[in-house]
C-alpha atoms as a PDB file:
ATOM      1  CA  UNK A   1      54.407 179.105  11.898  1.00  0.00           C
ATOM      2  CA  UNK A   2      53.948 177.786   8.168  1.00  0.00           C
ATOM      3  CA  UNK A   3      53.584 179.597   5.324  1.00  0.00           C
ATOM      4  CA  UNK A   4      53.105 180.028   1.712  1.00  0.00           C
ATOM      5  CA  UNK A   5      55.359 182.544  -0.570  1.00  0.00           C
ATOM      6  CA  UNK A   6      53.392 183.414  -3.688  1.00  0.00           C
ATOM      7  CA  UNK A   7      53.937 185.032  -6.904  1.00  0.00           C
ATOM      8  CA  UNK A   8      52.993 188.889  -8.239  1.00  0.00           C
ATOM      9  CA  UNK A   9      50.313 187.692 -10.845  1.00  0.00           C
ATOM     10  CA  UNK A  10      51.381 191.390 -12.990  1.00  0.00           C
ATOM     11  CA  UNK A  11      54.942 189.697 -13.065  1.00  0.00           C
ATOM     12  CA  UNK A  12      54.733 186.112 -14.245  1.00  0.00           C
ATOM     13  CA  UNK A  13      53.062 184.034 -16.160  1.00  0.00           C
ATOM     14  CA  UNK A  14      51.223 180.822 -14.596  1.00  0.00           C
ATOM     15  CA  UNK A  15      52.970 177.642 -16.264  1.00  0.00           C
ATOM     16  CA  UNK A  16      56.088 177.095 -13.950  1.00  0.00           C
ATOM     17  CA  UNK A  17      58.742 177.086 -17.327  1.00  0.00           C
ATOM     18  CA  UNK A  18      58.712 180.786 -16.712  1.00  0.00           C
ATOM     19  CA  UNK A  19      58.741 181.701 -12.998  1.00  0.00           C
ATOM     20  CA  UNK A  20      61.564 182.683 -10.932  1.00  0.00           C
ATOM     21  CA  UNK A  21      62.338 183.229  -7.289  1.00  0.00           C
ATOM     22  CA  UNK A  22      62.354 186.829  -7.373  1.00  0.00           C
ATOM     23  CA  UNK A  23      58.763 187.730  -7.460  1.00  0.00           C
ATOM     24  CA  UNK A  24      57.328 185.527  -4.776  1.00  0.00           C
ATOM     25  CA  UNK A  25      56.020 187.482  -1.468  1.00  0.00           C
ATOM     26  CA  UNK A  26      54.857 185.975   1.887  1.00  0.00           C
ATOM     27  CA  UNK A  27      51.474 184.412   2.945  1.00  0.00           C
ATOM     28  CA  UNK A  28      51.138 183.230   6.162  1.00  0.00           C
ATOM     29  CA  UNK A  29      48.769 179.835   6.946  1.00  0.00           C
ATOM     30  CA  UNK A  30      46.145 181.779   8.523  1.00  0.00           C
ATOM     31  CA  UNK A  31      45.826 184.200   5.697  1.00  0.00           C
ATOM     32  CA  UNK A  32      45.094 181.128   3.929  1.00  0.00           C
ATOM     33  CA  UNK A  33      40.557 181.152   4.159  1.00  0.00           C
ATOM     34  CA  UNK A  34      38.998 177.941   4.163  1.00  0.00           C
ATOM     35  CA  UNK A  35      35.918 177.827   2.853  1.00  0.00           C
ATOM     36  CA  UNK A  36      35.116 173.994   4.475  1.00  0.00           C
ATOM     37  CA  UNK A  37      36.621 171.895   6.176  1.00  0.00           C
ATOM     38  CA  UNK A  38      35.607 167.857   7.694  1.00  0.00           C
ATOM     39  CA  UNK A  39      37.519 165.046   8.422  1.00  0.00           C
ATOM     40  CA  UNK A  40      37.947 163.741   4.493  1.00  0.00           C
ATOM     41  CA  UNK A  41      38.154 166.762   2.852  1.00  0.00           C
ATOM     42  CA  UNK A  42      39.342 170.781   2.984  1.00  0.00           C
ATOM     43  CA  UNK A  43      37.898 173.527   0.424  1.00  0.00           C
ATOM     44  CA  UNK A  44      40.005 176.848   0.372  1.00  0.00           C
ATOM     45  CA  UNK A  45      39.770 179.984  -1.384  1.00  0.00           C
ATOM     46  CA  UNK A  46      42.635 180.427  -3.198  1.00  0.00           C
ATOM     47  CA  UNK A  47      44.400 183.583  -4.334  1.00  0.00           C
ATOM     48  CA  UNK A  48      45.337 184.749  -7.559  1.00  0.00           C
ATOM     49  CA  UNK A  49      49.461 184.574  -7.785  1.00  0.00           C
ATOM     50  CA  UNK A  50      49.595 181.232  -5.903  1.00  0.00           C
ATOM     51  CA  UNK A  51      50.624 177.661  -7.351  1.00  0.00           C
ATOM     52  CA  UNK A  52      48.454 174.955  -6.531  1.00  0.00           C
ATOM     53  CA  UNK A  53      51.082 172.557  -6.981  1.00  0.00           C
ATOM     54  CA  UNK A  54      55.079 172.734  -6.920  1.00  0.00           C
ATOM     55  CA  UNK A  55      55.619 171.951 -10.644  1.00  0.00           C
ATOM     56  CA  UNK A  56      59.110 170.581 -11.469  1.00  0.00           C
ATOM     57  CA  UNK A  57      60.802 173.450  -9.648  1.00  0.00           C
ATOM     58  CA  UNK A  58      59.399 172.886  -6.380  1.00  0.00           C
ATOM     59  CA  UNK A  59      58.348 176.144  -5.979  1.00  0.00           C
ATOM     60  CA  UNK A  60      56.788 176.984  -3.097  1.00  0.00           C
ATOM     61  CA  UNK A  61      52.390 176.235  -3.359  1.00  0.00           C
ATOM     62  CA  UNK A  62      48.406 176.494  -2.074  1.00  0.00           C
ATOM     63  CA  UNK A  63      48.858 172.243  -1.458  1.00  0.00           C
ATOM     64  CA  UNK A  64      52.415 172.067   0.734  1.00  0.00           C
ATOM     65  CA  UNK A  65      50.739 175.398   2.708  1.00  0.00           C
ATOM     66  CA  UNK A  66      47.265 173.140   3.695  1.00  0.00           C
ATOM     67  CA  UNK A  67      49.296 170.548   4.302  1.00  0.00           C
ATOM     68  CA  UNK A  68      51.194 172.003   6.376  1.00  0.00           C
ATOM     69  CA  UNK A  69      48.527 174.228   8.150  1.00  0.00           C
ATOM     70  CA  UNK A  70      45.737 171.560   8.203  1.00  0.00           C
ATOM     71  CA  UNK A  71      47.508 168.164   7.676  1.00  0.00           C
ATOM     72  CA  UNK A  72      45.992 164.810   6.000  1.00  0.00           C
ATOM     73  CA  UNK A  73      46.341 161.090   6.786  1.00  0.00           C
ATOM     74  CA  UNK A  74      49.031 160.590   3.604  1.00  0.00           C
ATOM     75  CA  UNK A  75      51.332 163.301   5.068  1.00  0.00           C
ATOM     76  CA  UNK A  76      52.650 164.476   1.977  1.00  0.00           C
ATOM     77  CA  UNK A  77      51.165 167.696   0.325  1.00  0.00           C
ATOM     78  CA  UNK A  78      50.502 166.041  -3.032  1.00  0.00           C
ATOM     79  CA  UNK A  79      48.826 162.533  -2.270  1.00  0.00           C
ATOM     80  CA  UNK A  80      46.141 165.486  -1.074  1.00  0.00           C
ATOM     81  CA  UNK A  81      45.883 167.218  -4.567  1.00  0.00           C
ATOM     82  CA  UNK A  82      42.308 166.160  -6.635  1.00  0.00           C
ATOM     83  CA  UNK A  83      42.675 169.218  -8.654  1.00  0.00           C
ATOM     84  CA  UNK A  84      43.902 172.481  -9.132  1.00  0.00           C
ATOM     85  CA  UNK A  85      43.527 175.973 -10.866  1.00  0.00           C
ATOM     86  CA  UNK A  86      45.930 177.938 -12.654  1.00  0.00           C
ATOM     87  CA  UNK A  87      47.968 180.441 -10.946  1.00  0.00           C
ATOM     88  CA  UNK A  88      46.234 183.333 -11.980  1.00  0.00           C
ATOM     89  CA  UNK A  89      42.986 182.355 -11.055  1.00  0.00           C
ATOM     90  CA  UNK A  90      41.725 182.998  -8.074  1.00  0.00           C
ATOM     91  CA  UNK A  91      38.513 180.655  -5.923  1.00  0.00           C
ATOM     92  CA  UNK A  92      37.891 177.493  -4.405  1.00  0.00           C
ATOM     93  CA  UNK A  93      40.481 174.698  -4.475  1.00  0.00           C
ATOM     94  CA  UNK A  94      39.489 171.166  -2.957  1.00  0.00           C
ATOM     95  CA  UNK A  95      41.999 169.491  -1.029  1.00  0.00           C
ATOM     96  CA  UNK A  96      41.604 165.782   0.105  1.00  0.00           C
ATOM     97  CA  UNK A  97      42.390 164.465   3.557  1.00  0.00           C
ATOM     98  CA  UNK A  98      42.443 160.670   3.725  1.00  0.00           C
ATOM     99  CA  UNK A  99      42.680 158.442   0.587  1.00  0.00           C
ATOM    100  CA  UNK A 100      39.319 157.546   0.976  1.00  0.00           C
ATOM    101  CA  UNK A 101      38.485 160.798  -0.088  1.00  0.00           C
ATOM    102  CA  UNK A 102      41.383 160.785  -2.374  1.00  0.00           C
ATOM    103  CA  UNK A 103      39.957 158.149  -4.500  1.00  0.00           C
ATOM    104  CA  UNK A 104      36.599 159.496  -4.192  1.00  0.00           C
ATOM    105  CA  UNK A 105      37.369 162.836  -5.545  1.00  0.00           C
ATOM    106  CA  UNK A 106      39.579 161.132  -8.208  1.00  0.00           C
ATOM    107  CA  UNK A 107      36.216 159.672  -9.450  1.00  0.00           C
ATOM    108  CA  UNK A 108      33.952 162.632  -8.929  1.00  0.00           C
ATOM    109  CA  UNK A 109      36.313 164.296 -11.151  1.00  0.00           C
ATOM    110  CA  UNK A 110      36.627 161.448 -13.848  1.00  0.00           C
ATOM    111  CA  UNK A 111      33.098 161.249 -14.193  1.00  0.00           C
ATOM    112  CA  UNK A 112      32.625 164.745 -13.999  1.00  0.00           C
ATOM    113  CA  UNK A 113      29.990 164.820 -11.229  1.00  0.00           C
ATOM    114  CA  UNK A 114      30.691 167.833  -9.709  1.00  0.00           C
ATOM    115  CA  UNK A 115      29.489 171.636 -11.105  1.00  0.00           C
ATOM    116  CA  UNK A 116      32.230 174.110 -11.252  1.00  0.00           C
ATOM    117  CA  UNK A 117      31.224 177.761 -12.418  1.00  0.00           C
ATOM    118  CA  UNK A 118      33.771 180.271 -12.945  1.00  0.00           C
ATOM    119  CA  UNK A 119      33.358 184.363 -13.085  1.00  0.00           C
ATOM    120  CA  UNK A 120      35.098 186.431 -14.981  1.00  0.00           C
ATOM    121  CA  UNK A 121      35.534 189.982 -16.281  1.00  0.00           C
ATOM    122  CA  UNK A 122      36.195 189.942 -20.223  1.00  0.00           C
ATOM    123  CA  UNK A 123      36.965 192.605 -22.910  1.00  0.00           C
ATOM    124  CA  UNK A 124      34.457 194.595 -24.482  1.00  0.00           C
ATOM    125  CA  UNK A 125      30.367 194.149 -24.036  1.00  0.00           C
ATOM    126  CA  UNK A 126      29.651 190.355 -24.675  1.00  0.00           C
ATOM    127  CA  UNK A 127      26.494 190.637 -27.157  1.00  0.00           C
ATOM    128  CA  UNK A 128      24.407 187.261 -27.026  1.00  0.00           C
ATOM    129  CA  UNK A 129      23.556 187.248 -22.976  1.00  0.00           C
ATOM    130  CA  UNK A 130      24.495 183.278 -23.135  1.00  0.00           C
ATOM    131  CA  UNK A 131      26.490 180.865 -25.198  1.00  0.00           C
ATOM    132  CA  UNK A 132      28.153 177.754 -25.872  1.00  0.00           C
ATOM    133  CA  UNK A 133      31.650 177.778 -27.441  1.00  0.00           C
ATOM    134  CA  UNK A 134      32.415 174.671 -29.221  1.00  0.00           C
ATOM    135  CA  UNK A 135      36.458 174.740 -30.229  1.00  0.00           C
ATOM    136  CA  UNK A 136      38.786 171.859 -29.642  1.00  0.00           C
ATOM    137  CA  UNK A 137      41.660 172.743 -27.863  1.00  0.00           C
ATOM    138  CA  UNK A 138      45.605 171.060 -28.785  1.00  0.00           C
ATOM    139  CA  UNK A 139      49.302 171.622 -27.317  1.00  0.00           C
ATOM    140  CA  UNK A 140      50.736 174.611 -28.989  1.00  0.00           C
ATOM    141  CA  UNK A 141      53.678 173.223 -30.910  1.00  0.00           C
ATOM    142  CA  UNK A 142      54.959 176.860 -31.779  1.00  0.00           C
ATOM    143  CA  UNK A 143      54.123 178.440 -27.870  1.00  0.00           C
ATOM    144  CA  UNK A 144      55.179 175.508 -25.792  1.00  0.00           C
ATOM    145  CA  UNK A 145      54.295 174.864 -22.835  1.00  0.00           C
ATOM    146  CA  UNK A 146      50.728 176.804 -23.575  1.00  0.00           C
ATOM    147  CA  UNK A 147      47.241 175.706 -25.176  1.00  0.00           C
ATOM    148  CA  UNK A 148      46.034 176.616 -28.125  1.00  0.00           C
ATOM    149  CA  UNK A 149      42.558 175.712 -30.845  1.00  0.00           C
ATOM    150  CA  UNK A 150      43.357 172.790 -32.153  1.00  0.00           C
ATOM    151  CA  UNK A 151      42.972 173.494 -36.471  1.00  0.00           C
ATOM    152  CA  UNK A 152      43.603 170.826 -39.445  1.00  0.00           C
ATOM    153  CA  UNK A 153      46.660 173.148 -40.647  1.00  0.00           C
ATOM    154  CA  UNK A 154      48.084 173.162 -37.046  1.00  0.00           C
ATOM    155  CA  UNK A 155      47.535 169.307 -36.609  1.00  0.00           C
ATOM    156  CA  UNK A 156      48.924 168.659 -39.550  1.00  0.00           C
ATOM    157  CA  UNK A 157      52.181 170.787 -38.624  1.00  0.00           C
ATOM    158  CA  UNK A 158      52.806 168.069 -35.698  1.00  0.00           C
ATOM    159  CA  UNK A 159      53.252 164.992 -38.298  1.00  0.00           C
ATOM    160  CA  UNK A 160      57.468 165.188 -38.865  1.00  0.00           C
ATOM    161  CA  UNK A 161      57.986 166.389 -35.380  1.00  0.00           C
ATOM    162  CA  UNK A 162      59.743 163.695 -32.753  1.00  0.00           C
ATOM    163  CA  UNK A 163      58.556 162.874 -29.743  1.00  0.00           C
ATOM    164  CA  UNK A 164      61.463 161.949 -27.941  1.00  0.00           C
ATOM    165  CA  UNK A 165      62.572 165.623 -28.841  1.00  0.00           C
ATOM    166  CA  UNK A 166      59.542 167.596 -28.362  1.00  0.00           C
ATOM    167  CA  UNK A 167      57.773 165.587 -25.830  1.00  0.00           C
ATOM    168  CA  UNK A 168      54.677 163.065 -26.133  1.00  0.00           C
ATOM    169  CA  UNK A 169      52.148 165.748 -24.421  1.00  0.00           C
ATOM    170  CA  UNK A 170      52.983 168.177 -27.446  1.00  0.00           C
ATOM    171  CA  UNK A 171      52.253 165.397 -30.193  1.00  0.00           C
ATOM    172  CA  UNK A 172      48.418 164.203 -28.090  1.00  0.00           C
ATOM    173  CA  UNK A 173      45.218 164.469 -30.247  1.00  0.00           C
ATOM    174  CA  UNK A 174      43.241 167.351 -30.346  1.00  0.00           C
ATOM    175  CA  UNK A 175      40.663 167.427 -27.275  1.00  0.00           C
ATOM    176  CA  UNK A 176      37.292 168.411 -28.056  1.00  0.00           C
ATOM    177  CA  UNK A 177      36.041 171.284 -25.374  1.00  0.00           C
ATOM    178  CA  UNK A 178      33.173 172.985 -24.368  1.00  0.00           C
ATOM    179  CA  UNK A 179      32.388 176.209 -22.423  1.00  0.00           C
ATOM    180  CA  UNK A 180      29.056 177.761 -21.479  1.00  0.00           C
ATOM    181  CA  UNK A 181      28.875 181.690 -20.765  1.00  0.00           C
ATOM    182  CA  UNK A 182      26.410 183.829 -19.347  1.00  0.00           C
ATOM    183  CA  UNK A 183      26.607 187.683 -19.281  1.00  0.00           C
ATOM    184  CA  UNK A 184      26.321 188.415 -15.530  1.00  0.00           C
ATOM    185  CA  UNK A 185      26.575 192.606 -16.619  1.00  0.00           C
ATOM    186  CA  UNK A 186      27.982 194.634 -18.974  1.00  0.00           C
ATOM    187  CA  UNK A 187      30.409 197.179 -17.070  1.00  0.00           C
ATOM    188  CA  UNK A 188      32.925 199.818 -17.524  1.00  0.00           C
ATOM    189  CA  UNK A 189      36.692 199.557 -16.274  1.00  0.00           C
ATOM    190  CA  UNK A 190      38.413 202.913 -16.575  1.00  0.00           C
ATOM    191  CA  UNK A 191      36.091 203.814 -18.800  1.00  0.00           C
ATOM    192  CA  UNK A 192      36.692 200.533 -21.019  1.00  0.00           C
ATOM    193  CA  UNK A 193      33.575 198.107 -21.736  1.00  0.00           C
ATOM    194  CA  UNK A 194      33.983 194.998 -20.397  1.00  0.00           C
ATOM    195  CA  UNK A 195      31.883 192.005 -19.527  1.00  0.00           C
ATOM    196  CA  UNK A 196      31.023 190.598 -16.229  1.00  0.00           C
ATOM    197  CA  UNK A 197      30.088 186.891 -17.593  1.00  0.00           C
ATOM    198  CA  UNK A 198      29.572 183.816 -15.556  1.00  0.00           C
ATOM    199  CA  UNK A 199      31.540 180.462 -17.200  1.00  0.00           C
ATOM    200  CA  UNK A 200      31.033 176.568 -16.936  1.00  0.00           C
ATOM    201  CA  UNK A 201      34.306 174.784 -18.324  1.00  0.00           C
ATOM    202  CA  UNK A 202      32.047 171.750 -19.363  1.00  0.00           C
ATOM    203  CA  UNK A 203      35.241 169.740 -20.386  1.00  0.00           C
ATOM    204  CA  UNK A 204      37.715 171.234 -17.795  1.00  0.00           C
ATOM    205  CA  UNK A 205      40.740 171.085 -20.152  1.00  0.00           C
ATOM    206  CA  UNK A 206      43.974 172.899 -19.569  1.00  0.00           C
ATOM    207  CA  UNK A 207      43.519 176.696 -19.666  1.00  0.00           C
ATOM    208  CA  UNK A 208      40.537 176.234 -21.851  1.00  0.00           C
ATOM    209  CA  UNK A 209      38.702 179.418 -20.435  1.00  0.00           C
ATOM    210  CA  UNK A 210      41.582 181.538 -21.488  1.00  0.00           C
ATOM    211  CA  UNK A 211      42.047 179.978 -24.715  1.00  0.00           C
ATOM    212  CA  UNK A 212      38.142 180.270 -25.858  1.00  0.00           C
ATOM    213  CA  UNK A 213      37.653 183.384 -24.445  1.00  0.00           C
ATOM    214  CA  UNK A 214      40.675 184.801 -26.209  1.00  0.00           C
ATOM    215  CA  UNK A 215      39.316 183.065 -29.307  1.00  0.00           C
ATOM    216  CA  UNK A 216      36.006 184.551 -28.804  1.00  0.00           C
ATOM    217  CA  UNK A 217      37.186 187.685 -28.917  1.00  0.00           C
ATOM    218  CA  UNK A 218      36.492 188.930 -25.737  1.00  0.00           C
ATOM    219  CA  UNK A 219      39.661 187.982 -23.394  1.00  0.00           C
ATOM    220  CA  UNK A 220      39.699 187.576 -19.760  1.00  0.00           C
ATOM    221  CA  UNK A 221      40.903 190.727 -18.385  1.00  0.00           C
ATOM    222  CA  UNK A 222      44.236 190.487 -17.368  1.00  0.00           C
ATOM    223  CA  UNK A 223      45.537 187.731 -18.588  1.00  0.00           C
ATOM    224  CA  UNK A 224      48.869 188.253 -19.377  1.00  0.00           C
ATOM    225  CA  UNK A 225      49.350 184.979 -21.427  1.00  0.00           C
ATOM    226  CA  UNK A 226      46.046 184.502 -23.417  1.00  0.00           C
ATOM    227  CA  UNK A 227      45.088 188.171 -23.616  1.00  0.00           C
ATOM    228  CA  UNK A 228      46.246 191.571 -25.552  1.00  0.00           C
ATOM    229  CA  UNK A 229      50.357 191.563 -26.295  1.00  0.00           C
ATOM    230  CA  UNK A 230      50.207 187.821 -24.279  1.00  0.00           C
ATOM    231  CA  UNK A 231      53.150 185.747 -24.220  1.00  0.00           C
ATOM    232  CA  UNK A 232      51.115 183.030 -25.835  1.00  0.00           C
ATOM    233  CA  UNK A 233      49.801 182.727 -29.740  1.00  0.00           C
ATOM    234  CA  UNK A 234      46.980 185.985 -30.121  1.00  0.00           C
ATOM    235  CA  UNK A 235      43.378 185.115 -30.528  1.00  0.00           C
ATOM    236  CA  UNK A 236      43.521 181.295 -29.404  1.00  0.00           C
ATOM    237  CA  UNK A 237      46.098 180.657 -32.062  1.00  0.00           C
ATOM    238  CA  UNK A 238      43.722 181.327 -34.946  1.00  0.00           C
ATOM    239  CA  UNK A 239      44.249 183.669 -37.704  1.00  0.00           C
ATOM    240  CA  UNK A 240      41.783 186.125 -39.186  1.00  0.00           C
ATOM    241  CA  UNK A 241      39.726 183.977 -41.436  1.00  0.00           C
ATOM    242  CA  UNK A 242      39.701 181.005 -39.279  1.00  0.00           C
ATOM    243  CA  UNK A 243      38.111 183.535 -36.633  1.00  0.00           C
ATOM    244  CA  UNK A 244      35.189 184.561 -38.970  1.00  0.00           C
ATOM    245  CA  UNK A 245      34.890 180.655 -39.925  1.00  0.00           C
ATOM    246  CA  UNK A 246      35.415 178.958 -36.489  1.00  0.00           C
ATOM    247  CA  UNK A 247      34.030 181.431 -34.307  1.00  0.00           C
ATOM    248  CA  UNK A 248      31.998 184.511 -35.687  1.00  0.00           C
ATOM    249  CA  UNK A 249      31.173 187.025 -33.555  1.00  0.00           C
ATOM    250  CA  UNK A 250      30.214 190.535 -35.125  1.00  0.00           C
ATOM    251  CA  UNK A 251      30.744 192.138 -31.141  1.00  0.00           C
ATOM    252  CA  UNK A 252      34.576 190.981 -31.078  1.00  0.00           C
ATOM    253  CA  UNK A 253      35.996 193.303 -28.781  1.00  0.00           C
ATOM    254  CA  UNK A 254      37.983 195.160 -30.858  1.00  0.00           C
ATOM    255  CA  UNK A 255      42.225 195.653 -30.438  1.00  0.00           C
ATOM    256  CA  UNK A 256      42.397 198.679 -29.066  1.00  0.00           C
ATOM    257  CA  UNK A 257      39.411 198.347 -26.272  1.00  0.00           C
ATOM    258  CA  UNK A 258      41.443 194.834 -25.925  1.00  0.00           C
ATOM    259  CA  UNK A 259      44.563 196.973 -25.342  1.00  0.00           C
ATOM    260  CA  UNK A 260      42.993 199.419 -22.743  1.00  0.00           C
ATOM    261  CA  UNK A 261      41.250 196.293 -20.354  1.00  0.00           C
ATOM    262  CA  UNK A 262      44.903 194.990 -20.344  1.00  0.00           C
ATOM    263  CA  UNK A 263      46.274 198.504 -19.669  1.00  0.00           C
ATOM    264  CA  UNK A 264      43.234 198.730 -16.650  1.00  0.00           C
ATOM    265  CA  UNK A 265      44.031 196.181 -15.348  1.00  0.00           C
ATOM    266  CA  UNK A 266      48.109 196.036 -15.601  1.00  0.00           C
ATOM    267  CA  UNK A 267      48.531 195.679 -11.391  1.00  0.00           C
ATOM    268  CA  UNK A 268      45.256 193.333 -10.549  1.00  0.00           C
ATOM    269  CA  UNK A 269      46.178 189.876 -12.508  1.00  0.00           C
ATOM    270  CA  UNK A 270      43.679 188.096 -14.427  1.00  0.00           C
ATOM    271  CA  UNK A 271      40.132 189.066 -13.676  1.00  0.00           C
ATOM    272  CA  UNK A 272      39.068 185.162 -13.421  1.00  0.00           C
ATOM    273  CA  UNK A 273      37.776 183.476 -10.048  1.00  0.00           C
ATOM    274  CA  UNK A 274      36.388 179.750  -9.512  1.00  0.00           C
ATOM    275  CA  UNK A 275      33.161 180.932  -7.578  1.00  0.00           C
ATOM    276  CA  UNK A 276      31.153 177.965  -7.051  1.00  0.00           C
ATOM    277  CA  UNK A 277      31.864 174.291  -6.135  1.00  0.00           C
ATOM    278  CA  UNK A 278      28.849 171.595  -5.733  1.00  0.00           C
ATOM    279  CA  UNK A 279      29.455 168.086  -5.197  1.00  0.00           C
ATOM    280  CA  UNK A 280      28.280 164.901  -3.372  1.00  0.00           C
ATOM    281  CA  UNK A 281      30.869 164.174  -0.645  1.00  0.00           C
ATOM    282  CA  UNK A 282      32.981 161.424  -1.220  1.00  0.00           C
ATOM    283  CA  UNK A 283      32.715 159.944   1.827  1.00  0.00           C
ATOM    284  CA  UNK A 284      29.160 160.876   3.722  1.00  0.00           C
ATOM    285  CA  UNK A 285      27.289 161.418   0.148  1.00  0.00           C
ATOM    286  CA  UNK A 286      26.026 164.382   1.473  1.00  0.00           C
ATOM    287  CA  UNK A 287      25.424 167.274  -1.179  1.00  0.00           C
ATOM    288  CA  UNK A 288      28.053 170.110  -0.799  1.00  0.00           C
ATOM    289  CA  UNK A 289      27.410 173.556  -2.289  1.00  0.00           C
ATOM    290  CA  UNK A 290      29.880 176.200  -1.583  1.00  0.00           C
ATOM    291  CA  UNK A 291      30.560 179.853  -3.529  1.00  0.00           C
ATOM    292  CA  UNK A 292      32.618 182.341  -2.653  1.00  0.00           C
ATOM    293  CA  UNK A 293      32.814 186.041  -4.245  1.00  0.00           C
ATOM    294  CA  UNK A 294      35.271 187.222  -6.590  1.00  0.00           C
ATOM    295  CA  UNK A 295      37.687 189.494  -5.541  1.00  0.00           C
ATOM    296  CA  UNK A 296      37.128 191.971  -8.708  1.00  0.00           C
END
């Protein structure tokens, strides 16, 4: 029988620099839930704590476990990989069966015609009931490997660094990145506000909910890397007048209800979950719409 070790979300951060083999604990295939499933293509439910892909460790992940469990034409776990989510985030994951649907999904994705919505729980009561956040996003030169908003001051800090000794992703121009919220409800963990909001990563860049969200002022609960005493740079990188210039926002949860939605929710992860997926298949150009609940 196959199965899938995966990681304590409470213990380690998602980017694979900083995991270990110590944390991981067992997941059999057929606690793995699959959402759909055809010929071309395989949609699971992924949760929170589990890779989606190896990373340069190998480390056991969601793609080698469907491979394994379900199989695909390629027979290797990562010719079936069209995407992924970070390892704290929980919700649907497509996986692709033959390379016709390999390539297909490869251009779905490029052209961005598919709808992903995310749901989250945030710090604090989110005033406006819907937004757009507008902040470009760059490498984080000072936190490597994470993401942070991209500034003038902090792109102009990358000019004497060398590639060949920091990397070429660490040195790439500043991506420009959009994300649309909607309050879902405004809730209490613990006795802490928070924010039930529903999210649509426009752009899909690397860890740009986090990133905005922390920059926003109202962090995903949880996160252990974006969020409250983080391993990554607080607020999205920006300091305090850059805040009131490049994101206002009189509600901004402040540090100590920050502080107490981390504390809440210390032993759950991050309180983020792809819900919904809609797409037209790659192969029979049928419409697919699929959601699936959040686990918090």
């Amino acid at each position: 029988m196959g199965f899938l070790r995966f990681w304590k979300s409470s213990d380690v951060p998602f980017p694979t620099d900083f995991l270990t083999a110590s944390t991981f604990l067992l997941l059999t295939i057929q606690d793995i839930k699959v959402v759909f499933e055809d010929d071309h293509i395989i949609v699971v439910n992924k949760p929170s704590g589990v890779l989606c892909v190896p990373g340069k460790d190998n480390f056991p992940n969601l793609a080698q476990a469907v491979c394994d469990g379900f199989g695909c034409e390629m027979g290797r776990a990562d010719k079936m990989v069209v995407h992924r989510l970070g390892m704290d985030t929980s919700g649907l994951v497509v996986f692709a069966k033959t390379m016709d649907a390999v390539r297909g999904m490869n251009a779905i994705f490029r052209a961005r015609k598919i709808e992903r919505k995310y749901e989250a729980l945030v710090a604090g009561h989110v005033e406006k009931d819907e937004g757009i956040i507008n902040l470009p996003l760059m490498r984080d030169y000072e936190f490597p490997p994470f993401m942070r908003i991209s500034t003038d001051e902090h792109q102009a800090a990358l000019v004497d660094l060398n590639a060949e000794e920091v990397g070429k992703k660490l040195l790439e121009m500043p991506k420009e990145s959009l994300t649309k919220y909607e309050v879902v409800n405004r809730e209490d963990m613990d006795g802490t506000p928070v924010s039930r909001v529903a999210l649509t990563s426009i752009s899909g860049r690397t860890h740009q909910l986090n990133v905005h969200l922390a920059a926003f002022g109202h962090p995903i609960v949880g996160d252990s890397v974006y969020g409250m005493g983080g391993i990554a740079a607080a607020n999205g990188g920006l300091a305090d007048g850059e805040l009131e210039s490049m994101v206002p926002n009189a509600a901004r949860a402040a540090a100590d209800v920050q502080q107490k939605a981390a504390d809440a929710a210390a032993n759950k992860g991050a309180c983020v979950h792809a819900k919904s997926l809609k797409f037209r298949h790659p192969i029979t150009k049928e419409e697919v719409s699929l959601s699936s609940d959040a686990p918090f």
